[in-house]
PDB file of N, CA and C in Angstrom:
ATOM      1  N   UNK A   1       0.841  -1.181   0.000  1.00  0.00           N
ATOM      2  CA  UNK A   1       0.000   0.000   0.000  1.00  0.00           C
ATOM      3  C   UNK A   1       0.891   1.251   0.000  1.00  0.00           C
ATOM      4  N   UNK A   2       0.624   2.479  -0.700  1.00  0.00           N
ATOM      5  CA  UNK A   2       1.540   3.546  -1.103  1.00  0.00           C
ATOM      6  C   UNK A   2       1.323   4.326   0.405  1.00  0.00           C
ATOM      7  N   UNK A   3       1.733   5.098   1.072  1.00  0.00           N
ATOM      8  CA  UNK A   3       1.878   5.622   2.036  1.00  0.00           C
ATOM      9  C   UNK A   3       2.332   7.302   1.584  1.00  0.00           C
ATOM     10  N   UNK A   4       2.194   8.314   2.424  1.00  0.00           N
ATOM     11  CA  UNK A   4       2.311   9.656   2.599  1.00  0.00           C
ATOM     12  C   UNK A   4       3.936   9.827   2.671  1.00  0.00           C
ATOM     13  N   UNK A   5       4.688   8.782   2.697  1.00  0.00           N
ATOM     14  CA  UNK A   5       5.871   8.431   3.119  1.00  0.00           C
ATOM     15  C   UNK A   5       6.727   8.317   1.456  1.00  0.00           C
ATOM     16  N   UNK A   6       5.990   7.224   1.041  1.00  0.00           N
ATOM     17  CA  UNK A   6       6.446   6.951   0.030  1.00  0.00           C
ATOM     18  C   UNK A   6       6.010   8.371  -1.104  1.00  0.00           C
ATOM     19  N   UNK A   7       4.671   8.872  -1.025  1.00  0.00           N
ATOM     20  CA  UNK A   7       4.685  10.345  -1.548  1.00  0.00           C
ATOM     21  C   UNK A   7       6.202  11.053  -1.679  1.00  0.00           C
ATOM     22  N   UNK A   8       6.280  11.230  -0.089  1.00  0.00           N
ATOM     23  CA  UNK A   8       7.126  12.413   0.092  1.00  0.00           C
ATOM     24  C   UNK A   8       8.571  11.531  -0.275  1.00  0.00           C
ATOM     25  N   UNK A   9       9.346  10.671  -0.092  1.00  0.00           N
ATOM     26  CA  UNK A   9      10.179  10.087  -0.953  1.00  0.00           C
ATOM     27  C   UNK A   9      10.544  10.187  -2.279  1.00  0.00           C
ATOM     28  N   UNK A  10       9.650   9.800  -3.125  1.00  0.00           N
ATOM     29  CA  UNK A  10       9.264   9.992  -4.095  1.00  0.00           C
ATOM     30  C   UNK A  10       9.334  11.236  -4.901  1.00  0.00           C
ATOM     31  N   UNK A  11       8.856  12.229  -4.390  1.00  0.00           N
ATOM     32  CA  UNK A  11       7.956  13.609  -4.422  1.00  0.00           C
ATOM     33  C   UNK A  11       9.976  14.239  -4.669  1.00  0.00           C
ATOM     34  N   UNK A  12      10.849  13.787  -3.478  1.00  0.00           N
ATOM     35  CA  UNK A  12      11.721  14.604  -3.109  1.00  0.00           C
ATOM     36  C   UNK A  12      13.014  14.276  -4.334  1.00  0.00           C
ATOM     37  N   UNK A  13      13.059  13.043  -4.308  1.00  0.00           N
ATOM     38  CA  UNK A  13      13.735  12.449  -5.587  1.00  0.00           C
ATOM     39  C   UNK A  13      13.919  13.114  -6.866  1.00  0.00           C
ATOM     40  N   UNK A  14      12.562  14.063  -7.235  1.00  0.00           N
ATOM     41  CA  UNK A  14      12.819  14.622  -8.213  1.00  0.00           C
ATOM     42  C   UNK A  14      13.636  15.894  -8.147  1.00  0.00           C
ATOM     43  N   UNK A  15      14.015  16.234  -9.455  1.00  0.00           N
ATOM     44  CA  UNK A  15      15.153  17.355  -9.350  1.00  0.00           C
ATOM     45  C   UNK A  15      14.253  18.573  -8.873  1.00  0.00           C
ATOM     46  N   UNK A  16      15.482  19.108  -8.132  1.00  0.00           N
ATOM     47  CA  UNK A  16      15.268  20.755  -7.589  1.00  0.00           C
ATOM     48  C   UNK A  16      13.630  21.010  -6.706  1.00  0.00           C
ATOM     49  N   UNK A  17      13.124  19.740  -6.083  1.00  0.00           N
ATOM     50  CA  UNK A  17      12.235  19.815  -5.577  1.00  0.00           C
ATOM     51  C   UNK A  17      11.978  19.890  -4.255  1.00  0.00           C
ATOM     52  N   UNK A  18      11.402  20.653  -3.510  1.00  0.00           N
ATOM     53  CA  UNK A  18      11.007  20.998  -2.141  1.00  0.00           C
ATOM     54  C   UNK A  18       9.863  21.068  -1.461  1.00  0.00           C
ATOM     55  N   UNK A  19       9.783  20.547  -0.063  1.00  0.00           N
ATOM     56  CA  UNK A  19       8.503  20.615   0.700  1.00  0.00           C
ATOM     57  C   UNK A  19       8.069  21.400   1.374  1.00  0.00           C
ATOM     58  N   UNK A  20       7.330  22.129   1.388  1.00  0.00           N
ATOM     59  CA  UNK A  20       6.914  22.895   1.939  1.00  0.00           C
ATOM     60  C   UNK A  20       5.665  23.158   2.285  1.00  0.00           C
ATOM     61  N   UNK A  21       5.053  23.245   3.771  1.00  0.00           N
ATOM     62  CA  UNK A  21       3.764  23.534   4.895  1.00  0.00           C
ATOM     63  C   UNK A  21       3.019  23.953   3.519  1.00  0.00           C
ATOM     64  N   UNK A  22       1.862  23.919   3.429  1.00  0.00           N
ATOM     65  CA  UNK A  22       0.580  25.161   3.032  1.00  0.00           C
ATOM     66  C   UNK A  22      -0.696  24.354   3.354  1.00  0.00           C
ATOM     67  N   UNK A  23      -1.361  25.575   3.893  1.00  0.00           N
ATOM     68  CA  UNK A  23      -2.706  25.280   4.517  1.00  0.00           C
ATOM     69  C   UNK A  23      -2.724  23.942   5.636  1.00  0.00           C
ATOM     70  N   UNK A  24      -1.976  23.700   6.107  1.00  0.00           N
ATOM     71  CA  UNK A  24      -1.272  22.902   6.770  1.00  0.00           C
ATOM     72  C   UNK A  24      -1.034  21.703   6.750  1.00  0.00           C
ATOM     73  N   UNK A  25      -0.797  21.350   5.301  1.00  0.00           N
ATOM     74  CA  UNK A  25      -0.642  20.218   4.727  1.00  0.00           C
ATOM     75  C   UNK A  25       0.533  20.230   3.883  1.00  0.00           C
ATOM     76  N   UNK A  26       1.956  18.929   3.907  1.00  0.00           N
ATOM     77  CA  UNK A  26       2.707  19.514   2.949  1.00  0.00           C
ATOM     78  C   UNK A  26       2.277  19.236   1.394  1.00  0.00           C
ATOM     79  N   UNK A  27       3.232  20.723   0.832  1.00  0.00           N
ATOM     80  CA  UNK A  27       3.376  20.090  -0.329  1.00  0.00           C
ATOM     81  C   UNK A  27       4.648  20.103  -1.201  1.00  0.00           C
ATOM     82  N   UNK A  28       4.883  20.157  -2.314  1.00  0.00           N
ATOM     83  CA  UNK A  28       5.539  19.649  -2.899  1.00  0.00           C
ATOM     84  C   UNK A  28       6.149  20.351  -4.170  1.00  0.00           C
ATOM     85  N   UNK A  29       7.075  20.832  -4.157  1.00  0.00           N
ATOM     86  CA  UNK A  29       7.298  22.427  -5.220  1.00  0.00           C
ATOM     87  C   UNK A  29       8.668  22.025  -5.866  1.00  0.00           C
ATOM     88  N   UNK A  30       8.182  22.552  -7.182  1.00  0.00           N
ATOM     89  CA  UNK A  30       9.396  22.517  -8.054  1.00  0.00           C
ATOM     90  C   UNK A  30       9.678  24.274  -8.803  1.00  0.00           C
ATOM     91  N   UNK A  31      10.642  24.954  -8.410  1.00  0.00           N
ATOM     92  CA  UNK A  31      10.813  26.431  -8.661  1.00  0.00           C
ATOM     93  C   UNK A  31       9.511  27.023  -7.841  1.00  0.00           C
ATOM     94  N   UNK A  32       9.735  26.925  -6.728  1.00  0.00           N
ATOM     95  CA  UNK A  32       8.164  27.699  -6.006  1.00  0.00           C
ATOM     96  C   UNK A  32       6.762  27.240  -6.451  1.00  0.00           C
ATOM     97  N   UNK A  33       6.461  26.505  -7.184  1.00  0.00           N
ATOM     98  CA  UNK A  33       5.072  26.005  -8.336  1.00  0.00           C
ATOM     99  C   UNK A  33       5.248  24.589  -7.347  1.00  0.00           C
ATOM    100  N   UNK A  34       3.537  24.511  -6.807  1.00  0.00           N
ATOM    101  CA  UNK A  34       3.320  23.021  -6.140  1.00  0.00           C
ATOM    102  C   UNK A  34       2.868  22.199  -7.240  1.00  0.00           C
ATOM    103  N   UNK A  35       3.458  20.835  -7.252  1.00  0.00           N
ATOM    104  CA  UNK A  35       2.669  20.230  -8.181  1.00  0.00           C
ATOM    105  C   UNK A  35       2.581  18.462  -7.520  1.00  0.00           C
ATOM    106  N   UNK A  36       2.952  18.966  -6.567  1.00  0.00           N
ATOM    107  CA  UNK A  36       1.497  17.941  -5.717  1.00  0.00           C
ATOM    108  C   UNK A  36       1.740  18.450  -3.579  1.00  0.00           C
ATOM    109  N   UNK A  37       0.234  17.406  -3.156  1.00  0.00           N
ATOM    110  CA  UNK A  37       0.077  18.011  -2.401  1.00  0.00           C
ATOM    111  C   UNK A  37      -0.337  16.895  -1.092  1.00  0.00           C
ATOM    112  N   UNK A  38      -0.053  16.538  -0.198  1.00  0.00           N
ATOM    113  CA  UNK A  38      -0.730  15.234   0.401  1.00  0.00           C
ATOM    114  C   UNK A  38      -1.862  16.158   1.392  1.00  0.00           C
ATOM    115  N   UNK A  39      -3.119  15.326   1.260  1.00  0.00           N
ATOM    116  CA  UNK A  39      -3.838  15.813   2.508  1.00  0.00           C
ATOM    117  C   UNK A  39      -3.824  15.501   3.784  1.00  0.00           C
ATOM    118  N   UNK A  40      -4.834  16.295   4.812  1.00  0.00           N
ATOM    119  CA  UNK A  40      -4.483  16.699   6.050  1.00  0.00           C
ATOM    120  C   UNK A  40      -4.619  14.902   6.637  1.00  0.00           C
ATOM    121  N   UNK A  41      -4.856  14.710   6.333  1.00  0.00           N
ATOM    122  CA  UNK A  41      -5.492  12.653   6.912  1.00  0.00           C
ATOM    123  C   UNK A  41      -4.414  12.171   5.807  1.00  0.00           C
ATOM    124  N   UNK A  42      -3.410  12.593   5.382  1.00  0.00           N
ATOM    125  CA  UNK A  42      -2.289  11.422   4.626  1.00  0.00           C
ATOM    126  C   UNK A  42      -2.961  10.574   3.758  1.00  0.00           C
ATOM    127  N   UNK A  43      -4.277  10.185   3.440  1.00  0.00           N
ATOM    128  CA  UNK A  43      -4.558   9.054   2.866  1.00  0.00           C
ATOM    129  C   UNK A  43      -4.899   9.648   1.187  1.00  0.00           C
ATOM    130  N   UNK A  44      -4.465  10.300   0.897  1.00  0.00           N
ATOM    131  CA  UNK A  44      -4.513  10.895  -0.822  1.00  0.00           C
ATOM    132  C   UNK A  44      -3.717  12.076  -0.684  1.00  0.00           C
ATOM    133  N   UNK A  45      -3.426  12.318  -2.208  1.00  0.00           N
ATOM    134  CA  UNK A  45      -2.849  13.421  -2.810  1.00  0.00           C
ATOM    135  C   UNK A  45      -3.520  13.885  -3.749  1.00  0.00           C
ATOM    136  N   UNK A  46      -3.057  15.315  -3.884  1.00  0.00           N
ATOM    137  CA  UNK A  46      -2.924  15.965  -5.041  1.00  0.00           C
ATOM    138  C   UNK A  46      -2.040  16.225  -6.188  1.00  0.00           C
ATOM    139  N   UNK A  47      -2.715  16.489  -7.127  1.00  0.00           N
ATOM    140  CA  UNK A  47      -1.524  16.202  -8.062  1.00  0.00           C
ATOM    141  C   UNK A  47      -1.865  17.437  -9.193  1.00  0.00           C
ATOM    142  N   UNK A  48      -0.882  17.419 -10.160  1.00  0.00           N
ATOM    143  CA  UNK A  48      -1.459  18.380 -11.562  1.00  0.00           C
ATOM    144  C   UNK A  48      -1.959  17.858 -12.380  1.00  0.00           C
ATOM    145  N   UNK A  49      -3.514  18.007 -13.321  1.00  0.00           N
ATOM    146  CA  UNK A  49      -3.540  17.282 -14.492  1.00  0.00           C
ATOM    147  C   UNK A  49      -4.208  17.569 -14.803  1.00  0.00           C
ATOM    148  N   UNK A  50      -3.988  17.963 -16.245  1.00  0.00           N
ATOM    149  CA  UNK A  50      -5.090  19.020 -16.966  1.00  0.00           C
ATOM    150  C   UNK A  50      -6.566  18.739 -16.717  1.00  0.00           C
ATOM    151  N   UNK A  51      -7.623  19.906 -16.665  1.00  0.00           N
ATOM    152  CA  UNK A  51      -9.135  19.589 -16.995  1.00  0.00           C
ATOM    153  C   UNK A  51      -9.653  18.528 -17.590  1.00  0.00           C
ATOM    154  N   UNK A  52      -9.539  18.910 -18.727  1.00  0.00           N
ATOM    155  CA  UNK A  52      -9.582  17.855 -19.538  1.00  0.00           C
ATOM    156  C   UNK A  52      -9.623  16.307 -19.669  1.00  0.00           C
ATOM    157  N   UNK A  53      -8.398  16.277 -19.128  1.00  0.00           N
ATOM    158  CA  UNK A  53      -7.974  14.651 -18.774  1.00  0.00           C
ATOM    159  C   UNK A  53      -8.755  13.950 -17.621  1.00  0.00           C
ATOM    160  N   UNK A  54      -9.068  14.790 -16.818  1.00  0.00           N
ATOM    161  CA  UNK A  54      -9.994  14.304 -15.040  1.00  0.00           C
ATOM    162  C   UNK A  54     -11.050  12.933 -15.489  1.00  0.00           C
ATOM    163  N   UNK A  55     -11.679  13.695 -16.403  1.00  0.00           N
ATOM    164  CA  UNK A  55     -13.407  12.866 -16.565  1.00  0.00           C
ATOM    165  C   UNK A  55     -13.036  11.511 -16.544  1.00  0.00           C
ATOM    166  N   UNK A  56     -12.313  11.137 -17.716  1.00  0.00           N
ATOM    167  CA  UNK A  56     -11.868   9.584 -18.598  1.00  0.00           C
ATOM    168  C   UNK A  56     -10.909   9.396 -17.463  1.00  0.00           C
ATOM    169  N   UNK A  57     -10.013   9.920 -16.653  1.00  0.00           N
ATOM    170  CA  UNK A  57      -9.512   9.431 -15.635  1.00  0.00           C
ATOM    171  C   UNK A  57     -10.343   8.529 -14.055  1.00  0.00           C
ATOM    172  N   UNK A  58     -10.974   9.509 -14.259  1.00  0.00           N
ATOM    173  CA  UNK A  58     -12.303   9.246 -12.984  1.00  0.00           C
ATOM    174  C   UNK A  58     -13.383   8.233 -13.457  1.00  0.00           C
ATOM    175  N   UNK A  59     -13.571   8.371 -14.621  1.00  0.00           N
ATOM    176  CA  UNK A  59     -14.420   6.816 -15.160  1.00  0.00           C
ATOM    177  C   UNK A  59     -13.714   6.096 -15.115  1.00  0.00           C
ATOM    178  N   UNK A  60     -12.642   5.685 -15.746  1.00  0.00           N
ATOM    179  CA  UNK A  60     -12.329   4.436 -15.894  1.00  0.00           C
ATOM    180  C   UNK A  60     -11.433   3.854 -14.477  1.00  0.00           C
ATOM    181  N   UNK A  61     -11.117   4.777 -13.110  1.00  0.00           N
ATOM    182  CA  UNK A  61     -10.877   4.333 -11.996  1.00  0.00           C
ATOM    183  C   UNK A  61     -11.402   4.990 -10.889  1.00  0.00           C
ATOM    184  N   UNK A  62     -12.812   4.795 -10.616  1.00  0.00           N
ATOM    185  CA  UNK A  62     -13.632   6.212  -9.775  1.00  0.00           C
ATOM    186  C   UNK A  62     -13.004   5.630  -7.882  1.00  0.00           C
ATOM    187  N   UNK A  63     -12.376   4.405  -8.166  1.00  0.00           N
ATOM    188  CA  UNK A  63     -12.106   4.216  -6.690  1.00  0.00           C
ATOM    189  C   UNK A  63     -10.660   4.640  -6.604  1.00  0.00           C
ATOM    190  N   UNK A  64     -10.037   4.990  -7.533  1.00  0.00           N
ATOM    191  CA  UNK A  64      -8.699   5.600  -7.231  1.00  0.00           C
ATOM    192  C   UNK A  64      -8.807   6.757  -7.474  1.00  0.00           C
ATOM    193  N   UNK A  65      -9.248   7.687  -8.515  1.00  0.00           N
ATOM    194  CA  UNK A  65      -8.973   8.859  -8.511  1.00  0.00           C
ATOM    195  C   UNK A  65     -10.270  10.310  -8.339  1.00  0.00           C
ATOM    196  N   UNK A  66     -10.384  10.870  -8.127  1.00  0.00           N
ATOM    197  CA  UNK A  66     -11.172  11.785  -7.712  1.00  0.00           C
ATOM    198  C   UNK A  66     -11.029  12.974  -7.639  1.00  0.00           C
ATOM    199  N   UNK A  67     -12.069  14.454  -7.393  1.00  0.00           N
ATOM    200  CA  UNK A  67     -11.993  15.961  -7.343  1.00  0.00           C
ATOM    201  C   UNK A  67     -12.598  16.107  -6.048  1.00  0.00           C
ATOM    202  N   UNK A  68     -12.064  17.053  -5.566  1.00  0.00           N
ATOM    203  CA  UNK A  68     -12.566  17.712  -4.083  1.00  0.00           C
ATOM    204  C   UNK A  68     -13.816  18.658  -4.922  1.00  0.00           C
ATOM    205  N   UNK A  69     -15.311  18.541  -5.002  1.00  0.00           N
ATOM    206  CA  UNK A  69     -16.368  19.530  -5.482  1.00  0.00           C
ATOM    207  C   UNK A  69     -15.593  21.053  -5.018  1.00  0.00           C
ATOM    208  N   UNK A  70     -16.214  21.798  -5.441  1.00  0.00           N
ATOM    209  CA  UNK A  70     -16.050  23.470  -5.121  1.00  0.00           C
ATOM    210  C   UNK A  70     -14.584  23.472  -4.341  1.00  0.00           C
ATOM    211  N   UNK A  71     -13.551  22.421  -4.474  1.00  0.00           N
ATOM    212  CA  UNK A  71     -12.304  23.144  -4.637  1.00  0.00           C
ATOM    213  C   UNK A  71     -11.282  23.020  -5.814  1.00  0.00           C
ATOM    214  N   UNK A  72     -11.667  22.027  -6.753  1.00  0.00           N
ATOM    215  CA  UNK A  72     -10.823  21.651  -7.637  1.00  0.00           C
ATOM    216  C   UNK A  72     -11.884  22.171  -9.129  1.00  0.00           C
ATOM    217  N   UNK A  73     -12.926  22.303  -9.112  1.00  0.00           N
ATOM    218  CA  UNK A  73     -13.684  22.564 -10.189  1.00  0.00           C
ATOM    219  C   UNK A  73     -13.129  23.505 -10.901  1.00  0.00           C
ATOM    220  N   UNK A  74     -12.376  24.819 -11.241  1.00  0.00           N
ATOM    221  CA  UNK A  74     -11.825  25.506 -11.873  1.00  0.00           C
ATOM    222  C   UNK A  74     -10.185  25.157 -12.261  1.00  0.00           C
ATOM    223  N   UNK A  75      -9.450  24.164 -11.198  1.00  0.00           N
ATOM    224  CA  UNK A  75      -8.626  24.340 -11.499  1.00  0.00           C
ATOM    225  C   UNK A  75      -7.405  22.799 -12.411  1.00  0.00           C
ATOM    226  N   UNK A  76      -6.248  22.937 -12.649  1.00  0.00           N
ATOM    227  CA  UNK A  76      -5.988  21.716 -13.303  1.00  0.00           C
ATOM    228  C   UNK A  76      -5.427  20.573 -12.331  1.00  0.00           C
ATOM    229  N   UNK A  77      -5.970  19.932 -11.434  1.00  0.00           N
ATOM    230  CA  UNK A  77      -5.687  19.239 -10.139  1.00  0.00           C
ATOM    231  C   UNK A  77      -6.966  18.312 -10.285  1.00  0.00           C
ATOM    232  N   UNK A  78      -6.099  17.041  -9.667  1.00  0.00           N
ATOM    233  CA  UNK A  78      -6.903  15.714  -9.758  1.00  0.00           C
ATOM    234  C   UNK A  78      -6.473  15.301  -8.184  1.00  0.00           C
ATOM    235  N   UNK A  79      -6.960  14.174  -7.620  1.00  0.00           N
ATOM    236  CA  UNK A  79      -6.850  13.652  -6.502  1.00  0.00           C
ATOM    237  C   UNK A  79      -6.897  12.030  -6.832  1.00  0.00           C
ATOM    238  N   UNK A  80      -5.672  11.789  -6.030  1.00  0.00           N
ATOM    239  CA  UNK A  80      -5.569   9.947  -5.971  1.00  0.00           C
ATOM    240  C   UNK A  80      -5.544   9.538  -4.328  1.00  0.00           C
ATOM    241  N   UNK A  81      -6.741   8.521  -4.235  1.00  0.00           N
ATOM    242  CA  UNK A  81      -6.397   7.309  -2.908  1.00  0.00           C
ATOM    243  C   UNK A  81      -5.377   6.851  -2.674  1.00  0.00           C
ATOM    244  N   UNK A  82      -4.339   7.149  -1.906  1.00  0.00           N
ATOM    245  CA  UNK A  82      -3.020   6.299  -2.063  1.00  0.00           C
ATOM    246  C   UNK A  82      -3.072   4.856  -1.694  1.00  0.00           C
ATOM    247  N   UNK A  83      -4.128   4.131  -1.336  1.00  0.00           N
ATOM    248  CA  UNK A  83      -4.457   3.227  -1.245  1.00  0.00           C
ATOM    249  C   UNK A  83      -4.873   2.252  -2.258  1.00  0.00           C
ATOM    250  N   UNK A  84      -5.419   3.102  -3.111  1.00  0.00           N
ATOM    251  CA  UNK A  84      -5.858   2.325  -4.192  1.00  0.00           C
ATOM    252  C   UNK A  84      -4.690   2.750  -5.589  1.00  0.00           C
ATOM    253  N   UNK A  85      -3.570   3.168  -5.372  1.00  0.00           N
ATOM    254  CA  UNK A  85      -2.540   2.820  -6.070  1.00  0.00           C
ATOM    255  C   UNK A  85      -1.952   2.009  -6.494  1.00  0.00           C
ATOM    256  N   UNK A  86      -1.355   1.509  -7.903  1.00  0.00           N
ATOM    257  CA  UNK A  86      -1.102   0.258  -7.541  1.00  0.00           C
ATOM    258  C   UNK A  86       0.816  -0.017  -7.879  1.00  0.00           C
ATOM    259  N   UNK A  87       0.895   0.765  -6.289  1.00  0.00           N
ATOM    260  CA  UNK A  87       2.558   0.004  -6.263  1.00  0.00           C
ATOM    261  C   UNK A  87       3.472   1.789  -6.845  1.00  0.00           C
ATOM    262  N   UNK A  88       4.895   1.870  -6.099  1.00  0.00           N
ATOM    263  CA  UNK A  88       5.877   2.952  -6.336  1.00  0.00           C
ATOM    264  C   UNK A  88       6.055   3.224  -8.173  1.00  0.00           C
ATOM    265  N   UNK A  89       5.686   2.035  -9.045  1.00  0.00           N
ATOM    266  CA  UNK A  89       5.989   2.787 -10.326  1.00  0.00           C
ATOM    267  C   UNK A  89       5.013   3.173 -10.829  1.00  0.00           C
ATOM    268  N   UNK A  90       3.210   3.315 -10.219  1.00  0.00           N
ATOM    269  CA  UNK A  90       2.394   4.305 -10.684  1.00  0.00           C
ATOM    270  C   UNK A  90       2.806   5.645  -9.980  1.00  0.00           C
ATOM    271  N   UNK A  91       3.150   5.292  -8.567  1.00  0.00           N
ATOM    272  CA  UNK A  91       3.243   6.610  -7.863  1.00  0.00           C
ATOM    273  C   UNK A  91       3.779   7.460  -8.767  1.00  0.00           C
ATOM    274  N   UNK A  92       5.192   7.361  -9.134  1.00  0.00           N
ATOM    275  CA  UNK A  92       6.765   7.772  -9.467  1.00  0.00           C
ATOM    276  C   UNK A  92       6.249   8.943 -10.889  1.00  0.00           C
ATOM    277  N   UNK A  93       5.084   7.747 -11.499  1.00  0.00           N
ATOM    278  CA  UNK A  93       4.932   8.213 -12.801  1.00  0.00           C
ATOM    279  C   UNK A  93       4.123   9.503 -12.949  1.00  0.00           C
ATOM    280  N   UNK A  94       2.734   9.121 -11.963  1.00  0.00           N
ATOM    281  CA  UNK A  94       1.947  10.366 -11.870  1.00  0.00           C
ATOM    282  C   UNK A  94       3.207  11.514 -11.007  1.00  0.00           C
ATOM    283  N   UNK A  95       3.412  11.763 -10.076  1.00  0.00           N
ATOM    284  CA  UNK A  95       4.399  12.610  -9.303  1.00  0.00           C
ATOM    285  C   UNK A  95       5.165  13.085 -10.772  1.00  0.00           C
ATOM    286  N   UNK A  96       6.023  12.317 -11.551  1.00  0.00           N
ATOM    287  CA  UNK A  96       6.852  12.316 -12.454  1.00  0.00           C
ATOM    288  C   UNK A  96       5.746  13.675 -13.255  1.00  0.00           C
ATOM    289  N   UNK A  97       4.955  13.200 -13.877  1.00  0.00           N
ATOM    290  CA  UNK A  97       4.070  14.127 -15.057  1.00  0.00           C
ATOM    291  C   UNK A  97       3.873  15.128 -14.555  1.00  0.00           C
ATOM    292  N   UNK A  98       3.047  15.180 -12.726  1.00  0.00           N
ATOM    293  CA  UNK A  98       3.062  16.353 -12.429  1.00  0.00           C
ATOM    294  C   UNK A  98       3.815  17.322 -12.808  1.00  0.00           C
ATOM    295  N   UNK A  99       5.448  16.812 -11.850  1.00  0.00           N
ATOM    296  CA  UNK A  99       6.179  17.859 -11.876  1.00  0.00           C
ATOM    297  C   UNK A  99       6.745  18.277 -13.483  1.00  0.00           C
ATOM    298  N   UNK A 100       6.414  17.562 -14.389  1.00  0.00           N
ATOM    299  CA  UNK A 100       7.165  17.724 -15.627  1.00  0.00           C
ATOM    300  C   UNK A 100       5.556  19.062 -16.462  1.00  0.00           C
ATOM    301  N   UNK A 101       4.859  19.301 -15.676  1.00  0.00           N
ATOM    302  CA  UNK A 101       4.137  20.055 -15.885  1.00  0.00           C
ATOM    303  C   UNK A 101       4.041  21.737 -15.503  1.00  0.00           C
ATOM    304  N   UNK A 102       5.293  21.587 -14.181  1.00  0.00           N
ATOM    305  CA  UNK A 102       5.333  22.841 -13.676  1.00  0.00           C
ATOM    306  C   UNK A 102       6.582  23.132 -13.696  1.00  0.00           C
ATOM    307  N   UNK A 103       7.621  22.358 -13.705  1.00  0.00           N
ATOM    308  CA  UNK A 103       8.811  22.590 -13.995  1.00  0.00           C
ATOM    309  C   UNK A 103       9.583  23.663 -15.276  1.00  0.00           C
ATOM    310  N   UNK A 104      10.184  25.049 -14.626  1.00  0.00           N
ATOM    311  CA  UNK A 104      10.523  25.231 -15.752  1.00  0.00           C
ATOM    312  C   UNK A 104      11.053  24.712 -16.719  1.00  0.00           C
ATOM    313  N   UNK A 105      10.944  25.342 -18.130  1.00  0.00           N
ATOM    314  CA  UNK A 105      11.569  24.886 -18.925  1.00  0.00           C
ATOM    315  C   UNK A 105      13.476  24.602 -19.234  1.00  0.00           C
ATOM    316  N   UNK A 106      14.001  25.396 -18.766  1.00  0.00           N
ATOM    317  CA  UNK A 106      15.634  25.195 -18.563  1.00  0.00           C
ATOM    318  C   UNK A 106      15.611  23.728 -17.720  1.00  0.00           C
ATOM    319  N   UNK A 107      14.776  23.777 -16.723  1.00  0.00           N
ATOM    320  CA  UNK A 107      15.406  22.611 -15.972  1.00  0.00           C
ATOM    321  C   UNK A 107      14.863  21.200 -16.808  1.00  0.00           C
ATOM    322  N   UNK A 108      13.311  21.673 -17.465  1.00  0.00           N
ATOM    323  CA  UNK A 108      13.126  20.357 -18.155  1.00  0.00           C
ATOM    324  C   UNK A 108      14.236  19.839 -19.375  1.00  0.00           C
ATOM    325  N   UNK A 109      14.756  20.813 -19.970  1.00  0.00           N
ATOM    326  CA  UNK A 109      15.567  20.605 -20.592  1.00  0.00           C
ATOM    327  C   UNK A 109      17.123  19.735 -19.729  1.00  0.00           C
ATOM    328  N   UNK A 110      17.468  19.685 -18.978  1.00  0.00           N
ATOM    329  CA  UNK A 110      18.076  19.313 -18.106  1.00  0.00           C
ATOM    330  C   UNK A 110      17.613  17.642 -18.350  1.00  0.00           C
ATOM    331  N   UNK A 111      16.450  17.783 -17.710  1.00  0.00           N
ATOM    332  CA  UNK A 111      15.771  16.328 -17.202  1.00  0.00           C
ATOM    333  C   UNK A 111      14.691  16.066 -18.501  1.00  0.00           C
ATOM    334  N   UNK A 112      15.299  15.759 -19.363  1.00  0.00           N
ATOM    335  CA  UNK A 112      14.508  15.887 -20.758  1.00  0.00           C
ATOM    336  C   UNK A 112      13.570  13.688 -20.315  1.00  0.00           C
ATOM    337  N   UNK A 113      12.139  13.941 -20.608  1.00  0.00           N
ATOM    338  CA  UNK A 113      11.600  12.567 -20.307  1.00  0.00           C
ATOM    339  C   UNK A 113      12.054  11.670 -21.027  1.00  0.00           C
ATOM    340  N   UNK A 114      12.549  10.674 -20.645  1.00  0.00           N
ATOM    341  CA  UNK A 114      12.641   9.145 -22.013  1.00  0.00           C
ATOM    342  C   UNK A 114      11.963   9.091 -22.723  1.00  0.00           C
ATOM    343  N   UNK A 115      10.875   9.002 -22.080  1.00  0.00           N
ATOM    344  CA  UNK A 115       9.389   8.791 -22.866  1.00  0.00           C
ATOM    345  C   UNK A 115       9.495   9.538 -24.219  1.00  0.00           C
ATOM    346  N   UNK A 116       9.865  10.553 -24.229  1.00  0.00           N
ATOM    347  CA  UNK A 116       9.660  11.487 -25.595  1.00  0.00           C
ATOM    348  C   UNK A 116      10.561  11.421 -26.990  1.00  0.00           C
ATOM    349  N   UNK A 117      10.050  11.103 -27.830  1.00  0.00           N
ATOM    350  CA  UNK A 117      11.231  10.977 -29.229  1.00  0.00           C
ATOM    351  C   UNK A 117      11.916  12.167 -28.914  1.00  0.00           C
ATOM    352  N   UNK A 118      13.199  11.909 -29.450  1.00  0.00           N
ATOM    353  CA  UNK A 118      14.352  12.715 -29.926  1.00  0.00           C
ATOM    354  C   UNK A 118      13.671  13.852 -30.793  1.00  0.00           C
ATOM    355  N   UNK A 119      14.201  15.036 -31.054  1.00  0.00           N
ATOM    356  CA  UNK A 119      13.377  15.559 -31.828  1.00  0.00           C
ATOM    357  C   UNK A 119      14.467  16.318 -32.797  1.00  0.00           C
TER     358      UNK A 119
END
């Protein structure tokens, strides 16, 4: 089972990234920009991920992933059960996209993804 532990492990691993208190929950910043967030009960996070993407995310796993109503409705943030994760290389990956979402660009260039053809 993924733990608040393994979050913040995880979370810290990536380049130039830091934790830091807000609203009294930590979170998780790359150049001052949070791009994830554990809640106050440890048992989920927040994360970045476009609008867009939420719906087809939330159908096709409504027991893992989820929106806080009237706090996430405007913005590009999704929520995962860390419980219903399955295992450190989903964690790594979502955490991974986050931050490759808020990360400036110099540093992404730095930490350019595998994933992506050569270009």
């Amino acid at each position: 089972m993924t733990t608040s532990e393994d979050v913040r492990r995880v979370a810290l691993a990536l380049p130039d990234t830091a934790e830091k208190l807000a609203w009294g929950s930590p979170t998780f910043r790359v150049a001052g920009k949070i791009f994830a967030a554990l809640s106050d009960d440890d048992k989920s996070m927040a994360f970045k991920c476009p609008k867009e993407e939420r719906p087809e995310l939330i159908e096709a796993e409504p027991d893992k992933f989820f929106v806080r109503a009237g706090h996430d409705d405007n913005y590009d943030w999704l929520r995962a059960h860390l419980a219903a994760l399955e295992g450190e290389e989903e964690l790594r990956a979502i955490l991974l996209d986050s931050w490759r979402q808020v990360a400036p660009r110099k540093l992404l260039a730095l930490h350019p993804d595998p994933a992506d053809p050569e270009p």
